[in-house]
PDB file of N, CA and C in Angstrom:
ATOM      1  N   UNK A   1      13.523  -9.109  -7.321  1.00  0.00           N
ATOM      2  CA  UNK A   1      13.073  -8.936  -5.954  1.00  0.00           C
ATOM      3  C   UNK A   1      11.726  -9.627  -5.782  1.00  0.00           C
ATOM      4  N   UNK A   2      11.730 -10.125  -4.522  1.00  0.00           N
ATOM      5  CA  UNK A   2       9.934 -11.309  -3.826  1.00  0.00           C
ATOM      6  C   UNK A   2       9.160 -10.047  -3.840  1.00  0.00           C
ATOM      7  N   UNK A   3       8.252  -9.892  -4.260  1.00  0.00           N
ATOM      8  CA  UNK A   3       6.980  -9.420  -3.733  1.00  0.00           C
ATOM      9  C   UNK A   3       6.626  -8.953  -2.368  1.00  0.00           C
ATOM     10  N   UNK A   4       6.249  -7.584  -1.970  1.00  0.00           N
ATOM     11  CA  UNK A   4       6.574  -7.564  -0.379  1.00  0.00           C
ATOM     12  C   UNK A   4       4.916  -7.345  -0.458  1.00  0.00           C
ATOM     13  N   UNK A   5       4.498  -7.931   0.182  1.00  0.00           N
ATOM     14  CA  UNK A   5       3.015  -7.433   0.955  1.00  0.00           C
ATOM     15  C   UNK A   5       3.176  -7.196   2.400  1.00  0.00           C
ATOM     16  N   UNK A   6       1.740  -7.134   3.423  1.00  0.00           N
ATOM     17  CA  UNK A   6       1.586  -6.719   3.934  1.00  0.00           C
ATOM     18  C   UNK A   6       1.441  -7.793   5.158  1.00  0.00           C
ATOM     19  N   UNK A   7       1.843  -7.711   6.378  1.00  0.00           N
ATOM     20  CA  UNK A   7       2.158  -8.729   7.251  1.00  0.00           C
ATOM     21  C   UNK A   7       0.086  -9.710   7.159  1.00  0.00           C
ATOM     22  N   UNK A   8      -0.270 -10.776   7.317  1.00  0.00           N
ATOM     23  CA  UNK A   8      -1.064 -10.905   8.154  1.00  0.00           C
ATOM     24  C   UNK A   8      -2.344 -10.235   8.809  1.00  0.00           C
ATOM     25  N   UNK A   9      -1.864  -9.791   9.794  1.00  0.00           N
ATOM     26  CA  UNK A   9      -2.577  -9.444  10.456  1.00  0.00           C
ATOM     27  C   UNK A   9      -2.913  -7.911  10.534  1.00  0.00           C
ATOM     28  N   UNK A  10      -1.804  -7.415   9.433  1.00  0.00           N
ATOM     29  CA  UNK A  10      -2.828  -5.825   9.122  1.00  0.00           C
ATOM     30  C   UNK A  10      -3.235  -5.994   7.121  1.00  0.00           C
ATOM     31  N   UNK A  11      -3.323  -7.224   7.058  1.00  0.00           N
ATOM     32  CA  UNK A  11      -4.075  -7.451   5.427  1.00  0.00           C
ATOM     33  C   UNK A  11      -5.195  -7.198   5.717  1.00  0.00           C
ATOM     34  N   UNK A  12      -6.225  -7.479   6.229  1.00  0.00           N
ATOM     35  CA  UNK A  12      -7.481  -7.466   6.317  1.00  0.00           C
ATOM     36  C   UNK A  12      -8.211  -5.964   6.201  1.00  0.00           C
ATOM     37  N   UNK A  13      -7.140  -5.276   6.750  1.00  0.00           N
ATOM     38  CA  UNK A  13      -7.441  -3.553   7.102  1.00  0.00           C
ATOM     39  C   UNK A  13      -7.194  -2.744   5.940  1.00  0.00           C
ATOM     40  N   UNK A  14      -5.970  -3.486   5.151  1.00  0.00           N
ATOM     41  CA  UNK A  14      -5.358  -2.668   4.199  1.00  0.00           C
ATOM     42  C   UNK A  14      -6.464  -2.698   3.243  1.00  0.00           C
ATOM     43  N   UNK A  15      -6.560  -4.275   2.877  1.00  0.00           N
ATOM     44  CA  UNK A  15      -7.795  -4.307   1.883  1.00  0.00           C
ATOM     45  C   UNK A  15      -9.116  -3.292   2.012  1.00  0.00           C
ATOM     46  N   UNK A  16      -9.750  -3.822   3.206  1.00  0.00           N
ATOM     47  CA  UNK A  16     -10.931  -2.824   3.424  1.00  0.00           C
ATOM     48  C   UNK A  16     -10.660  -0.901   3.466  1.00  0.00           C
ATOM     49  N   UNK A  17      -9.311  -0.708   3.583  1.00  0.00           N
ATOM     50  CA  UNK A  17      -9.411   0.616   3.399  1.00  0.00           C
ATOM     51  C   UNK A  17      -9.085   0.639   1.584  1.00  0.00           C
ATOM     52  N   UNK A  18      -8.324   0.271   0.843  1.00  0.00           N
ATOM     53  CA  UNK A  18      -8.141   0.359  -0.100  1.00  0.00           C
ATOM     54  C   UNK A  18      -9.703   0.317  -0.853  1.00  0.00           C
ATOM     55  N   UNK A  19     -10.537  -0.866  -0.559  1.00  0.00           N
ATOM     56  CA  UNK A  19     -11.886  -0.904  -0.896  1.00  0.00           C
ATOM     57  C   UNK A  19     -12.705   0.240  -0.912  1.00  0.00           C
ATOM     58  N   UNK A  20     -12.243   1.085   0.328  1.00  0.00           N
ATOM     59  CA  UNK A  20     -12.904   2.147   0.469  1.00  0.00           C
ATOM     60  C   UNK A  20     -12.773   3.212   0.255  1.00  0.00           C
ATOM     61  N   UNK A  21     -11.216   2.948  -0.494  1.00  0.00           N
ATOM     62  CA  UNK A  21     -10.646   4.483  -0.943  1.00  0.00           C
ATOM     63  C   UNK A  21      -9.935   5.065   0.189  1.00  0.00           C
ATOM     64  N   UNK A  22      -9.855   5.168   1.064  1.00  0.00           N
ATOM     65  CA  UNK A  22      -9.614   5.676   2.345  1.00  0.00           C
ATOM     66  C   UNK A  22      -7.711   5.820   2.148  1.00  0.00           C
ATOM     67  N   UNK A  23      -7.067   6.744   2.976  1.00  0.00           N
ATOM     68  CA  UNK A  23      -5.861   6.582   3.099  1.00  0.00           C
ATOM     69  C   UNK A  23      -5.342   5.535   4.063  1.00  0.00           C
ATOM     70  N   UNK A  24      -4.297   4.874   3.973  1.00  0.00           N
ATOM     71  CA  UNK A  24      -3.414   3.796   4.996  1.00  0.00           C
ATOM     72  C   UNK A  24      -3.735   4.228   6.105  1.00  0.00           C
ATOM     73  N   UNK A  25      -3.439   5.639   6.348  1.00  0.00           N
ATOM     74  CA  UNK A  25      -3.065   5.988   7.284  1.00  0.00           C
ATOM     75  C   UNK A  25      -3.579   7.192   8.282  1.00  0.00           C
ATOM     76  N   UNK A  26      -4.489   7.568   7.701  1.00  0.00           N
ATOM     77  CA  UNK A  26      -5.547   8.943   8.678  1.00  0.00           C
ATOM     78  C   UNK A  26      -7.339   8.258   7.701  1.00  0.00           C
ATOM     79  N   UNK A  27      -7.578   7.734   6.858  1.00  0.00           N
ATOM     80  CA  UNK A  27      -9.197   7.428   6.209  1.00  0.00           C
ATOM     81  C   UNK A  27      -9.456   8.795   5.517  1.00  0.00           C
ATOM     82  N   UNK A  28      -8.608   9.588   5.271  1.00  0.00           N
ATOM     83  CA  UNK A  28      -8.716  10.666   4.748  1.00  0.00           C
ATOM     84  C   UNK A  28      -9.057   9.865   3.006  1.00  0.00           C
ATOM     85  N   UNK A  29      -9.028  10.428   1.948  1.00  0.00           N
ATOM     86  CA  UNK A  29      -9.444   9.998   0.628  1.00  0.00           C
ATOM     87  C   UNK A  29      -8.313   9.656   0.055  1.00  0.00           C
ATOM     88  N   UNK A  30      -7.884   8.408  -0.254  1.00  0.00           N
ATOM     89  CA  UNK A  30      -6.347   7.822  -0.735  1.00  0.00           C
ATOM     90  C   UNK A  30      -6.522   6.952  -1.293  1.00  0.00           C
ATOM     91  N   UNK A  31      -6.997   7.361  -2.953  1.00  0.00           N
ATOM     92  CA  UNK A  31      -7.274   6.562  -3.967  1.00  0.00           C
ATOM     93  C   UNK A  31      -6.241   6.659  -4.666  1.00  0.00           C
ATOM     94  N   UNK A  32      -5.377   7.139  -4.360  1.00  0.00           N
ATOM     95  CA  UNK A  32      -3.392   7.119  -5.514  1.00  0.00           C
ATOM     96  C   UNK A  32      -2.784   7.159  -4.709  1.00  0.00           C
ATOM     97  N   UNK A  33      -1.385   7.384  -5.187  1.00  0.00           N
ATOM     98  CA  UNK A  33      -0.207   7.312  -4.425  1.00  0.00           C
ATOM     99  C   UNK A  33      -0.207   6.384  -3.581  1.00  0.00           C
ATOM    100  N   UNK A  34       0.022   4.509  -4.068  1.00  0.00           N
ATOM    101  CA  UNK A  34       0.365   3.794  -2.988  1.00  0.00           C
ATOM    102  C   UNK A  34      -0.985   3.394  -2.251  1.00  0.00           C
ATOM    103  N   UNK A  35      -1.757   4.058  -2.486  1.00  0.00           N
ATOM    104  CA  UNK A  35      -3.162   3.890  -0.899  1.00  0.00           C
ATOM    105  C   UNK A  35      -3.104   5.087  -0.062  1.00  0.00           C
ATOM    106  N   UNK A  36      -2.232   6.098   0.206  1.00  0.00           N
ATOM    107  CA  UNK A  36      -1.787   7.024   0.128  1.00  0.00           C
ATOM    108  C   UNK A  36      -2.745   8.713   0.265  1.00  0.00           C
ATOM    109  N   UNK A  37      -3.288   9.191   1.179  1.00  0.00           N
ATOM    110  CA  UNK A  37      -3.593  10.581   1.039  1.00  0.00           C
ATOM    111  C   UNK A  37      -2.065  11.351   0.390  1.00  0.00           C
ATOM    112  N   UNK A  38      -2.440  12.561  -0.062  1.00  0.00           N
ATOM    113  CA  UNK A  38      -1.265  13.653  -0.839  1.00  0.00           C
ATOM    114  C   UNK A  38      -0.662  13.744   0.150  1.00  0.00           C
ATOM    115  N   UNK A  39      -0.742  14.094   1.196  1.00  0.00           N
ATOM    116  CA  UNK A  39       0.315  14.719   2.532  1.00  0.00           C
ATOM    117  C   UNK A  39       0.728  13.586   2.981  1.00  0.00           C
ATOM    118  N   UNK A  40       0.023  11.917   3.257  1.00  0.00           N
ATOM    119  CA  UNK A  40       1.380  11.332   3.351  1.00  0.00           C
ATOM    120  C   UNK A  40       2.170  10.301   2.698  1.00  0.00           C
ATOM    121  N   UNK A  41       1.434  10.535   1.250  1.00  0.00           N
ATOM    122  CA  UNK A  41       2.680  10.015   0.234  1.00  0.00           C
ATOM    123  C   UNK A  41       3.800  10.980   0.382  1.00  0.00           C
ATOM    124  N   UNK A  42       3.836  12.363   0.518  1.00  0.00           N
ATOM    125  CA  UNK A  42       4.740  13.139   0.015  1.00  0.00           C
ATOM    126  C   UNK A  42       5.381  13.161   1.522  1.00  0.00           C
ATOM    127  N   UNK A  43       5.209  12.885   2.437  1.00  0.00           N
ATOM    128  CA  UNK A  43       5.806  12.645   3.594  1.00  0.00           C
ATOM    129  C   UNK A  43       6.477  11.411   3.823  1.00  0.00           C
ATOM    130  N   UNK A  44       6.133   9.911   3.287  1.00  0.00           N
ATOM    131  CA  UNK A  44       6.913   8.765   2.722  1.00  0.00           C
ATOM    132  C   UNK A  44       8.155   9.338   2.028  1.00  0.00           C
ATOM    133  N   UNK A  45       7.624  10.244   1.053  1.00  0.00           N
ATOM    134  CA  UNK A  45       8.918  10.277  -0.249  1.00  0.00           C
ATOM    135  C   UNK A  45       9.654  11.024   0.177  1.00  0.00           C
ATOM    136  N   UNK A  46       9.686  12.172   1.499  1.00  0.00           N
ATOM    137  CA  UNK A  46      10.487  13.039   2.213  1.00  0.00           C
ATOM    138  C   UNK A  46      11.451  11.807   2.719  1.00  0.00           C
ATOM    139  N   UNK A  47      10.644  11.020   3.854  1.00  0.00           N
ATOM    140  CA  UNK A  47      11.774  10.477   4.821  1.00  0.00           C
ATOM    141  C   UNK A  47      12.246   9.401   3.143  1.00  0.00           C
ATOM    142  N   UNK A  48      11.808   8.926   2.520  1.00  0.00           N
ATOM    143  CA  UNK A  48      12.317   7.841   1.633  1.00  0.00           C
ATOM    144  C   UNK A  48      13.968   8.694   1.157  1.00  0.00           C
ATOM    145  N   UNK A  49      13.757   9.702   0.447  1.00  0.00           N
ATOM    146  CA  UNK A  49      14.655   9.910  -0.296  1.00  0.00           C
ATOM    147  C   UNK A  49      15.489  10.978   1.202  1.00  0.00           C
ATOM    148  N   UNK A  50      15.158  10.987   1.936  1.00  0.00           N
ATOM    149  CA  UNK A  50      16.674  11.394   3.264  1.00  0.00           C
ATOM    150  C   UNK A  50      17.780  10.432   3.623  1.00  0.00           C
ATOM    151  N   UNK A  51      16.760   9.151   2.928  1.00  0.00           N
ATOM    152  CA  UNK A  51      17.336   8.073   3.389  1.00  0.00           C
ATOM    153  C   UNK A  51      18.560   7.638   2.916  1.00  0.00           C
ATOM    154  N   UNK A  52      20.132   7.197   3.227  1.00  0.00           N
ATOM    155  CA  UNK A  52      21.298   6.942   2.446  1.00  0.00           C
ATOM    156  C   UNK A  52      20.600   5.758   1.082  1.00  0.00           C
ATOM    157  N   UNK A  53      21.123   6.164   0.008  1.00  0.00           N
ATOM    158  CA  UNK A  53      20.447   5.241  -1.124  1.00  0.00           C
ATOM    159  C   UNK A  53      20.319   3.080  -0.493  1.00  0.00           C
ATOM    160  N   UNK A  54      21.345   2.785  -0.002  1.00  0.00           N
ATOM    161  CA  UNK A  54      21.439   1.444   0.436  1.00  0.00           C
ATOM    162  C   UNK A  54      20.411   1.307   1.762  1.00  0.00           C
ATOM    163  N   UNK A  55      19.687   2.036   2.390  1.00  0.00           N
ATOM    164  CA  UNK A  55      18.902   1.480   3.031  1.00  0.00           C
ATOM    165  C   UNK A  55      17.534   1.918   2.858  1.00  0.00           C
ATOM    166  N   UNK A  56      16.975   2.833   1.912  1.00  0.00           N
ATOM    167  CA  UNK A  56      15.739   2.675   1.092  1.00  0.00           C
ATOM    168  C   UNK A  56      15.325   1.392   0.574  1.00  0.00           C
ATOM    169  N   UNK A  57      15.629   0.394  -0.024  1.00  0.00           N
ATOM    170  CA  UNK A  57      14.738  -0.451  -0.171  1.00  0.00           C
ATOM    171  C   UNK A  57      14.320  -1.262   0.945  1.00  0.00           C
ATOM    172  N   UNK A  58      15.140  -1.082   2.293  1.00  0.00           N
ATOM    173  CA  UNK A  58      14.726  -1.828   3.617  1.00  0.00           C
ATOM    174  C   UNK A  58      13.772  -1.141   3.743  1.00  0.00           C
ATOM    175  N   UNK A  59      13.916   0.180   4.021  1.00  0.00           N
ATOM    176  CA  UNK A  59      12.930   1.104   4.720  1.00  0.00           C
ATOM    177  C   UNK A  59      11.525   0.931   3.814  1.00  0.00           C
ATOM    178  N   UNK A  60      11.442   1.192   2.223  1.00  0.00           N
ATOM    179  CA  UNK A  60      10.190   0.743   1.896  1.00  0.00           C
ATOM    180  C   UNK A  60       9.562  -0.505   2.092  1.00  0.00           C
ATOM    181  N   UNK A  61      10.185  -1.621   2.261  1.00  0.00           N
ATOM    182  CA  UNK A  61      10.037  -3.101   2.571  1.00  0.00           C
ATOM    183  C   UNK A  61       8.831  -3.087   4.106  1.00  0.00           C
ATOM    184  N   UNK A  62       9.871  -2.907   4.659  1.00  0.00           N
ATOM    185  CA  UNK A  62       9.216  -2.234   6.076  1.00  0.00           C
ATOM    186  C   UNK A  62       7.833  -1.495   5.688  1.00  0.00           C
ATOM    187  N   UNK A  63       7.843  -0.742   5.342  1.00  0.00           N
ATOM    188  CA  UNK A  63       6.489  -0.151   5.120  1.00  0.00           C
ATOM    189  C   UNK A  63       5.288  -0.681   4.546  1.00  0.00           C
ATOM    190  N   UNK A  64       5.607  -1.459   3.780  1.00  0.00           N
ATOM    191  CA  UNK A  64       4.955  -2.435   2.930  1.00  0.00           C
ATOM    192  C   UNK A  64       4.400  -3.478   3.667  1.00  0.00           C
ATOM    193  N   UNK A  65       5.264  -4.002   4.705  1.00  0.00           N
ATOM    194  CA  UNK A  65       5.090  -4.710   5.499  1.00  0.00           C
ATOM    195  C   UNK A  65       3.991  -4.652   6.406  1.00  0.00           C
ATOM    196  N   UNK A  66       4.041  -3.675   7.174  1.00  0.00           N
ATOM    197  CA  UNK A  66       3.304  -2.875   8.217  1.00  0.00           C
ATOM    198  C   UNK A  66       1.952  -2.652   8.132  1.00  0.00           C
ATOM    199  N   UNK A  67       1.646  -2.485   6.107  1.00  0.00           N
ATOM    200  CA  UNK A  67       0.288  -1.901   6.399  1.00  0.00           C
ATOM    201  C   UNK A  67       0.843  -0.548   6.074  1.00  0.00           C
ATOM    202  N   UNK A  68       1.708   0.331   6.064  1.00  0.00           N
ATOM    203  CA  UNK A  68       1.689   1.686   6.007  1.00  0.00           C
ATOM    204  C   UNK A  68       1.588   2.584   4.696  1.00  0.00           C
ATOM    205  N   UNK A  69       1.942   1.614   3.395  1.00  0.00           N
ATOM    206  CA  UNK A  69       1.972   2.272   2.514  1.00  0.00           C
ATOM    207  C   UNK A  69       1.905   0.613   1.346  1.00  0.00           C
ATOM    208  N   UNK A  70       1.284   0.948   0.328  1.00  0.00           N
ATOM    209  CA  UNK A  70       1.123  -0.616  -0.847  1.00  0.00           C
ATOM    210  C   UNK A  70       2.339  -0.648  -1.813  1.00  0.00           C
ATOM    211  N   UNK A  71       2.835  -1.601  -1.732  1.00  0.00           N
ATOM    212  CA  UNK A  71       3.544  -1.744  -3.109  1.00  0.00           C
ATOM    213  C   UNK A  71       3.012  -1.483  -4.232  1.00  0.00           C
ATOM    214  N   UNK A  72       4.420  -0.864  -5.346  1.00  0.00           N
ATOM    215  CA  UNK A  72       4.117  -0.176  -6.533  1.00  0.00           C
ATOM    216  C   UNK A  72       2.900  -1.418  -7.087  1.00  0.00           C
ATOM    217  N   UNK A  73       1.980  -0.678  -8.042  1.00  0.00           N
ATOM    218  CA  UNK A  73       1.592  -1.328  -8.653  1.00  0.00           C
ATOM    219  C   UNK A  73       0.426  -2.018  -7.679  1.00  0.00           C
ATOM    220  N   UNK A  74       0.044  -2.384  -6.274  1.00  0.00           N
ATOM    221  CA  UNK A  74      -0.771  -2.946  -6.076  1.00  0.00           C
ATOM    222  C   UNK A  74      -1.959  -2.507  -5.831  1.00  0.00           C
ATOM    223  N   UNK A  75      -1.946  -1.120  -5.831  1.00  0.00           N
ATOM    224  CA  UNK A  75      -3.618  -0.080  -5.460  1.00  0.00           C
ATOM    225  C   UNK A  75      -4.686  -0.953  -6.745  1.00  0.00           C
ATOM    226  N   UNK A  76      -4.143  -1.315  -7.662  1.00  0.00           N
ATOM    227  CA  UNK A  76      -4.554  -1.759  -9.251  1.00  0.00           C
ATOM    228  C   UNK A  76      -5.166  -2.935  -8.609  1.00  0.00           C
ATOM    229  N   UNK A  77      -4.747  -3.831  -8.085  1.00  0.00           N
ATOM    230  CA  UNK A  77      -4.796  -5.176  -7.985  1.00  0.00           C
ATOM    231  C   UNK A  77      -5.948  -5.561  -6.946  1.00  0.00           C
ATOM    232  N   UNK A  78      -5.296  -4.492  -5.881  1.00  0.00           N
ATOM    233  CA  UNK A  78      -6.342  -4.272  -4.935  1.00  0.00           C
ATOM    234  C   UNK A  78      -8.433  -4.146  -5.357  1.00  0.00           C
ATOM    235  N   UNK A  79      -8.347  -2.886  -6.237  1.00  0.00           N
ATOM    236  CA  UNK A  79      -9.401  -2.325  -6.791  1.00  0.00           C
ATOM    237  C   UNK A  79      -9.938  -3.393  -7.540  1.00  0.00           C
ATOM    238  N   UNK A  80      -9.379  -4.035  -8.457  1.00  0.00           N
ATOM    239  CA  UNK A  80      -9.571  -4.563  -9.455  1.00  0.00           C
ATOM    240  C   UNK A  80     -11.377  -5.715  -9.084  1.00  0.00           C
ATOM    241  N   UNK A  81     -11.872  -5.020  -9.697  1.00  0.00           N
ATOM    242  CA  UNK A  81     -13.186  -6.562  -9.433  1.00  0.00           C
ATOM    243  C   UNK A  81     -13.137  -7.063 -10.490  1.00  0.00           C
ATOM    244  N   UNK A  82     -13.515  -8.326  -9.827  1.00  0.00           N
ATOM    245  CA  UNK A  82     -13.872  -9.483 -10.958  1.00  0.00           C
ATOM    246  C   UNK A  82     -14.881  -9.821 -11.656  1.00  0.00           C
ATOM    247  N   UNK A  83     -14.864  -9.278 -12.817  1.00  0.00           N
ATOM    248  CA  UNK A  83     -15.613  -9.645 -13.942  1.00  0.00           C
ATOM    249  C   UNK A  83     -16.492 -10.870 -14.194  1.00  0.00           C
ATOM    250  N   UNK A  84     -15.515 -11.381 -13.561  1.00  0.00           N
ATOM    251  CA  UNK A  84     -16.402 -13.097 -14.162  1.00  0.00           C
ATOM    252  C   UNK A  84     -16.227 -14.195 -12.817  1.00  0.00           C
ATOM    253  N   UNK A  85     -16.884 -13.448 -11.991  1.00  0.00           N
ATOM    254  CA  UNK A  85     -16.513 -14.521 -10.516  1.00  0.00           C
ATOM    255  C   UNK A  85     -17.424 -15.833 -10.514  1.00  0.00           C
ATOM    256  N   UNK A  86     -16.487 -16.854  -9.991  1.00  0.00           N
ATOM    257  CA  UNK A  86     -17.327 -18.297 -10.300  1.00  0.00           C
ATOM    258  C   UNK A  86     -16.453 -19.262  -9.142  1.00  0.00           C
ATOM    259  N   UNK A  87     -17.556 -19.831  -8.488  1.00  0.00           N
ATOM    260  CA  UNK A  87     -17.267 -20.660  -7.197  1.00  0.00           C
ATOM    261  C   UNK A  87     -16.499 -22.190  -7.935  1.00  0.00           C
ATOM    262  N   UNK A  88     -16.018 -21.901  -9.188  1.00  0.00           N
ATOM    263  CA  UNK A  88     -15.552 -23.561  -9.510  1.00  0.00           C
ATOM    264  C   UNK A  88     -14.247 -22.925  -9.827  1.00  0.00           C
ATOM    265  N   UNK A  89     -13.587 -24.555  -9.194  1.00  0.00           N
ATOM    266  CA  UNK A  89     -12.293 -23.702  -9.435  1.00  0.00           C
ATOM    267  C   UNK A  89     -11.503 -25.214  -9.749  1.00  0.00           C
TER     268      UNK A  89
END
């Protein structure tokens, strides 16, 4: 599967909240789960898993998309500073 990020024009937001710890989705404190405050990761994983198994990976795609929630694995990537930053490239 491609890599799903986040459209454009809500990257800029995602980053700066992720930067800030903040949740996607209320700025509440959402340093796990996704980018994610507790109440609405576990509200993702409600509607996720209601969902018939064949249209969960649309529905997370979508989300990913939006800004609403980060792909596995990218809160890491996000956070991550660079050690050894250098304007030559």
């Amino acid at each position: 599967m491609t890599e799903v990020t986040a459209k454009r024009t809500v990257e800029k937001t995602v980053k700066e909240k992720v930067q800030a710890g903040k949740c996607l989705l209320c700025d509440s404190p959402g340093d796990s789960n996704r980018g994610l405050c507790c109440s609405h990761y576990f509200e993702f994983r409600r509607k996720l898993l209601s969902l018939p198994k064949s249209k969960r990976l649309a529905f997370e795609s979508e989300q990913i998309r939006e800004g609403r929630i980060l792909a596995s694995g990218q809160l890491r990537e996000l956070k991550t500073v660079d050690a050894f930053p250098s304007e030559v490239t």
